[in-house]
Protein backbone atom coordinates (compact mmCIF):
# COMPACT_ATOMS: atom_id res chain seq x y z
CA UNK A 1 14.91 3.12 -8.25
CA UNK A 2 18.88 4.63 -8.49
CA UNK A 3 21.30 2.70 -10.52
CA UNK A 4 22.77 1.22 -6.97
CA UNK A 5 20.00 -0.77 -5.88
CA UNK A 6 18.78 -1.77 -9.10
CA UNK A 7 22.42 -3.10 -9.47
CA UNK A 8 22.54 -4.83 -6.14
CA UNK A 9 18.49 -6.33 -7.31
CA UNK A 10 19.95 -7.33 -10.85
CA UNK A 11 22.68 -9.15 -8.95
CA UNK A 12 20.56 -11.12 -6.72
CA UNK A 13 18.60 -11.94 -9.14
CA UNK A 14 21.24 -13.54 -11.49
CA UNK A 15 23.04 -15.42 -8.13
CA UNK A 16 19.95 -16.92 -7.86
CA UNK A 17 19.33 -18.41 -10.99
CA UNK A 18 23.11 -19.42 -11.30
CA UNK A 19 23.41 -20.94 -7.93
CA UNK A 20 20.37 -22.23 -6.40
CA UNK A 21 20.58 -26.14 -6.80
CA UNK A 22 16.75 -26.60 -6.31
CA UNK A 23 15.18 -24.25 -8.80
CA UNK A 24 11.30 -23.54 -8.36
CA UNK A 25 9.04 -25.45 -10.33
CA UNK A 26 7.20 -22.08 -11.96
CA UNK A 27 8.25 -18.02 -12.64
CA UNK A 28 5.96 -17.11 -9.81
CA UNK A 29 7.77 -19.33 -6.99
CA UNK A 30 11.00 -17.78 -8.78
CA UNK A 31 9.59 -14.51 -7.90
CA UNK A 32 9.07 -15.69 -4.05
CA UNK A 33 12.59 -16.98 -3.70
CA UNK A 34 13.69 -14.24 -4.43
CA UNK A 35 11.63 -11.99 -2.00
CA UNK A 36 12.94 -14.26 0.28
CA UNK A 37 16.57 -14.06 -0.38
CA UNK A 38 16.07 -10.51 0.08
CA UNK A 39 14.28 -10.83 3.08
CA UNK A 40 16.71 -12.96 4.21
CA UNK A 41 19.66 -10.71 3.61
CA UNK A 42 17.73 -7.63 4.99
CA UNK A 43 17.27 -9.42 8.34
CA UNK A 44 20.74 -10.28 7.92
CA UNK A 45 21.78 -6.59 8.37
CA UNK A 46 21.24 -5.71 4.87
CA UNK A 47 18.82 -2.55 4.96
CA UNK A 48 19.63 -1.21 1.55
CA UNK A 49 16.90 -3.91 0.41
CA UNK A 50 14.29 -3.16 2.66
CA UNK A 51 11.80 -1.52 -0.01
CA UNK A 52 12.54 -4.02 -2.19
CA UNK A 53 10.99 -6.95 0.30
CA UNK A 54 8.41 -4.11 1.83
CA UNK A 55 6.57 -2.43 -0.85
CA UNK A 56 6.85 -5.69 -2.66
CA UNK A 57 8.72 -5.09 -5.37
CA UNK A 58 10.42 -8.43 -5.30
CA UNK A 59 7.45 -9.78 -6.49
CA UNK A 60 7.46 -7.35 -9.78
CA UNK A 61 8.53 -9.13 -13.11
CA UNK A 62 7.29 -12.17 -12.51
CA UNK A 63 4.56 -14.13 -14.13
CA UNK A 64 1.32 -15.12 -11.77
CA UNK A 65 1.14 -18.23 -10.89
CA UNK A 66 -1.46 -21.12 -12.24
CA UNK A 67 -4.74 -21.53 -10.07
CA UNK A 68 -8.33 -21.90 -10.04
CA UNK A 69 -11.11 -20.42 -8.61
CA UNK A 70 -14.45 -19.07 -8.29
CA UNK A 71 -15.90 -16.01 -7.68
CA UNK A 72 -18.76 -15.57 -4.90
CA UNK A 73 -21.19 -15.23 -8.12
CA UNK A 74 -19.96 -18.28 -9.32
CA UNK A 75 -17.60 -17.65 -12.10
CA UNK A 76 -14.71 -19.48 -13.21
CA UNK A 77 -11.39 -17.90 -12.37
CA UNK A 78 -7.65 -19.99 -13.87
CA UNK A 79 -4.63 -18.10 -15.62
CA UNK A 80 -6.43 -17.25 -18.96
CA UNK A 81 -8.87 -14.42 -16.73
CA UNK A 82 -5.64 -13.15 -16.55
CA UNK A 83 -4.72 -12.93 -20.13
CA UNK A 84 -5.17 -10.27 -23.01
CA UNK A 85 -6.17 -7.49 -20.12
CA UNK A 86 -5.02 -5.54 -17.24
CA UNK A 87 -6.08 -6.56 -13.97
CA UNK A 88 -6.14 -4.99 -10.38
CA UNK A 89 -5.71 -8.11 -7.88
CA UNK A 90 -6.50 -6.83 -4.26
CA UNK A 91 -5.89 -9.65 -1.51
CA UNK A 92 -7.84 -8.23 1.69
CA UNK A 93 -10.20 -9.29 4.51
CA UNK A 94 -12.98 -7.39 5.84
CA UNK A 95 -11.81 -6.40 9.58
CA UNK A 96 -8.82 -5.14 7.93
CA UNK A 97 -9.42 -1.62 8.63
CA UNK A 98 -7.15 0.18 5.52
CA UNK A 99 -8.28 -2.61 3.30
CA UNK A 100 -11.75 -0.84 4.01
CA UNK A 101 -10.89 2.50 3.68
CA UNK A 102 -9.28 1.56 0.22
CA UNK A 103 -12.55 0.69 -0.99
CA UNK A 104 -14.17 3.69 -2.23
CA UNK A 105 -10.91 4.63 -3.75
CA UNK A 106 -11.05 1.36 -5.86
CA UNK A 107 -14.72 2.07 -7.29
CA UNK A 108 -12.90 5.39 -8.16
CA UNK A 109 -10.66 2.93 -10.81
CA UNK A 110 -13.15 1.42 -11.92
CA UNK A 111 -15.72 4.16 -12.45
CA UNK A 112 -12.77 5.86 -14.94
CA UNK A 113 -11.18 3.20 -16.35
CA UNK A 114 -14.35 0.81 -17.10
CA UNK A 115 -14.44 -2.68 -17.84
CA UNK A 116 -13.57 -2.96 -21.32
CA UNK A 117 -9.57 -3.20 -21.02
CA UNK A 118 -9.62 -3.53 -17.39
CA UNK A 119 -10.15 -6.83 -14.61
CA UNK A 120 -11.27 -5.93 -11.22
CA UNK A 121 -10.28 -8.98 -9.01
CA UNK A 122 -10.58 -9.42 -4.93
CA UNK A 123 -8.89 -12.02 -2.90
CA UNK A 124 -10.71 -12.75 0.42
CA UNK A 125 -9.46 -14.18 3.47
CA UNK A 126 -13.44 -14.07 4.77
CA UNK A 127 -16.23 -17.26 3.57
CA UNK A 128 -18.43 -16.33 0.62
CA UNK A 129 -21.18 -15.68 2.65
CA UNK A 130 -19.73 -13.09 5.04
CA UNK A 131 -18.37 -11.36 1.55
CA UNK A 132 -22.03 -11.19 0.89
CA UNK A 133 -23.23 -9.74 3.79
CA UNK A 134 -20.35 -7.39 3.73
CA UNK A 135 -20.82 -6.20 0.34
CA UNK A 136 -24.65 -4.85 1.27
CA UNK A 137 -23.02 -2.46 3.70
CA UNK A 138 -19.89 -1.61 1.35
CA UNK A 139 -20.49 -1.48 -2.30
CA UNK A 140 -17.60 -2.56 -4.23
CA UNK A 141 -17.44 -3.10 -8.03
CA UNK A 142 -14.60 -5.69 -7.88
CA UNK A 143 -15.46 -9.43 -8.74
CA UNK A 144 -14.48 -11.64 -5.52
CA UNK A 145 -13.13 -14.92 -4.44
CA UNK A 146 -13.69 -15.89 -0.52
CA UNK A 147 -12.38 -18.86 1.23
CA UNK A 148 -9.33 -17.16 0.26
CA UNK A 149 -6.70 -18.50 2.81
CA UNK A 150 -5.47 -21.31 0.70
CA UNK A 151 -4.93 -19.20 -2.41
CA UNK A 152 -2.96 -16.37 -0.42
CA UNK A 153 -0.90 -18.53 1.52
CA UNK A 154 -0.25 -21.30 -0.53
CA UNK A 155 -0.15 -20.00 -3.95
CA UNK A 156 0.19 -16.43 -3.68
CA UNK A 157 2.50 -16.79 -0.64
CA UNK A 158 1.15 -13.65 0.48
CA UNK A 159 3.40 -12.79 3.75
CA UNK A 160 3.66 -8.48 3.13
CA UNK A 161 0.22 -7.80 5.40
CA UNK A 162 -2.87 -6.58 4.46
CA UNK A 163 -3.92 -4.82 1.96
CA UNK A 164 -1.92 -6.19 -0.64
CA UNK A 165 -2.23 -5.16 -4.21
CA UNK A 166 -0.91 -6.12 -7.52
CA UNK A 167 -1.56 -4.91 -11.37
CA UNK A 168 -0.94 -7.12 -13.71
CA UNK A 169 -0.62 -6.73 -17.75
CA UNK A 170 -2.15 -8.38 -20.61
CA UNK A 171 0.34 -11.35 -20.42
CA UNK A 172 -0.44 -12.19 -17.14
CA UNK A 173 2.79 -10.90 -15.95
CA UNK A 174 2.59 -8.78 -12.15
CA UNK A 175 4.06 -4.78 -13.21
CA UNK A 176 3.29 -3.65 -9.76
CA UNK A 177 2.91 -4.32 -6.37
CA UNK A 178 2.19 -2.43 -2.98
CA UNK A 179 0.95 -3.32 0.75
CA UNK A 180 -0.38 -1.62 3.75
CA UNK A 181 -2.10 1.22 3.63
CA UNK A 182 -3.80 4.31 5.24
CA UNK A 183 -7.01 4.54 7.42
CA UNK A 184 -7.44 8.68 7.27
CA UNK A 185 -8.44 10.44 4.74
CA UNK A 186 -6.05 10.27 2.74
CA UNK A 187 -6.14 6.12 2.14
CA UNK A 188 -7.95 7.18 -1.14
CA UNK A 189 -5.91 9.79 -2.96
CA UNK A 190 -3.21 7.46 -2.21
CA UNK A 191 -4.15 4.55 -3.93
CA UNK A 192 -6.03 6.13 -6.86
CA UNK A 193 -2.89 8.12 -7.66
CA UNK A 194 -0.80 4.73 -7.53
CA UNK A 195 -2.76 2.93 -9.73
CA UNK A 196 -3.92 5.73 -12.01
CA UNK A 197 -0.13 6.06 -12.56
CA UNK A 198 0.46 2.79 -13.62
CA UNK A 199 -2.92 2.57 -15.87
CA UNK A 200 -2.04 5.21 -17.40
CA UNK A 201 1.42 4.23 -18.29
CA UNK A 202 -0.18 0.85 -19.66
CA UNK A 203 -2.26 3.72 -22.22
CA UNK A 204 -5.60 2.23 -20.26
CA UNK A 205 -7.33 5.40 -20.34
């Protein structure tokens, strides 16, 4: 990020809090206003901001927001799953053709960076049961939620397309985000290299 646009972000960011007369009731929704003041201005004319709303890196900074779940195994999923490791939160659904092509690339992560310091989380759009019969023909070592819709509409607030992808430290706060992706051969390399970056920043390995 140059000095401009991380100006023009650190600006937005302050307006907001200073001006907004309704303020969101948690960090996350904080986050979401402001991806959609910069959505807003970017439709507005404002194309400077583009990556900012695209890639989502509005979204970065923010704390995730309080929910509960469970897994298609059964286990209990709320904000402390979140807490005292990193976690890789993919929100997907199975016709999604570069959600499926990220796949192998995810078992990669997980294969190097193990389970010890590390949270493997999917977010799916499909039933349980269609996650299970999916999973036969697709191995993935990620834990996942289905029934998903209401979680990545209402909470998440989801709206960059599919994949989306965010890593998340040890206090629960989101330190990177990214959506869309590739369906050739290169959809792998791609997204290992992203998020081997940012593990390895985090001293995961």
């Amino acid at each position: 990020m140059n000095n401009i646009n991380f100006t023009i972000l650190t600006i937005i960011v302050f307006l907001m809090w200073t001006s907004c007369n309704e303020k969101p009731t948690s960090p996350y929704l904080l986050g979401i206003s402001n991806c959609n003041m910069i959505k807003d201005m970017v439709n507005n004319g404002d194309k400077s901001l583009i990556k900012f709303y695209a890639k989502p890196l509005c979204i970065v900074g923010y704390q995730m927001p309080e929910f509960r779940a469970h897994t298609i195994n059964g286990k209990s999923i709320d904000i402390n799953y979140f807490k005292g490791k990193i976690t890789i939160l993919n929100f997907w659904f199975s016709s999604c053709q570069p959600c499926v092509a990220e796949i192998p690339g995810f078992n990669n992560i997980v294969q190097k960076y193990g389970n010890v310091k590390v949270n493997y989380l999917g977010i799916c759009l499909d039933q349980a049961h269609d996650i299970d019969t999916f999973l036969q023909d697709h191995k993935w070592s990620f834990e996942q939620i289905g029934d998903g819709e209401n979680l990545i509409k209402n909470i998440f607030k989801i709206e960059w397309g599919f994949p989306t992808t965010f890593i998340i430290d040890t206090n629960a706060k989101i330190i990177d985000a990214f959506s869309g992706g590739r369906v050739d051969n290169l959809a792998v390399d791609e997204l290992v290299n992203r998020i081997e970056s940012r593990l390895d920043k985090e001293n995961m390995n």
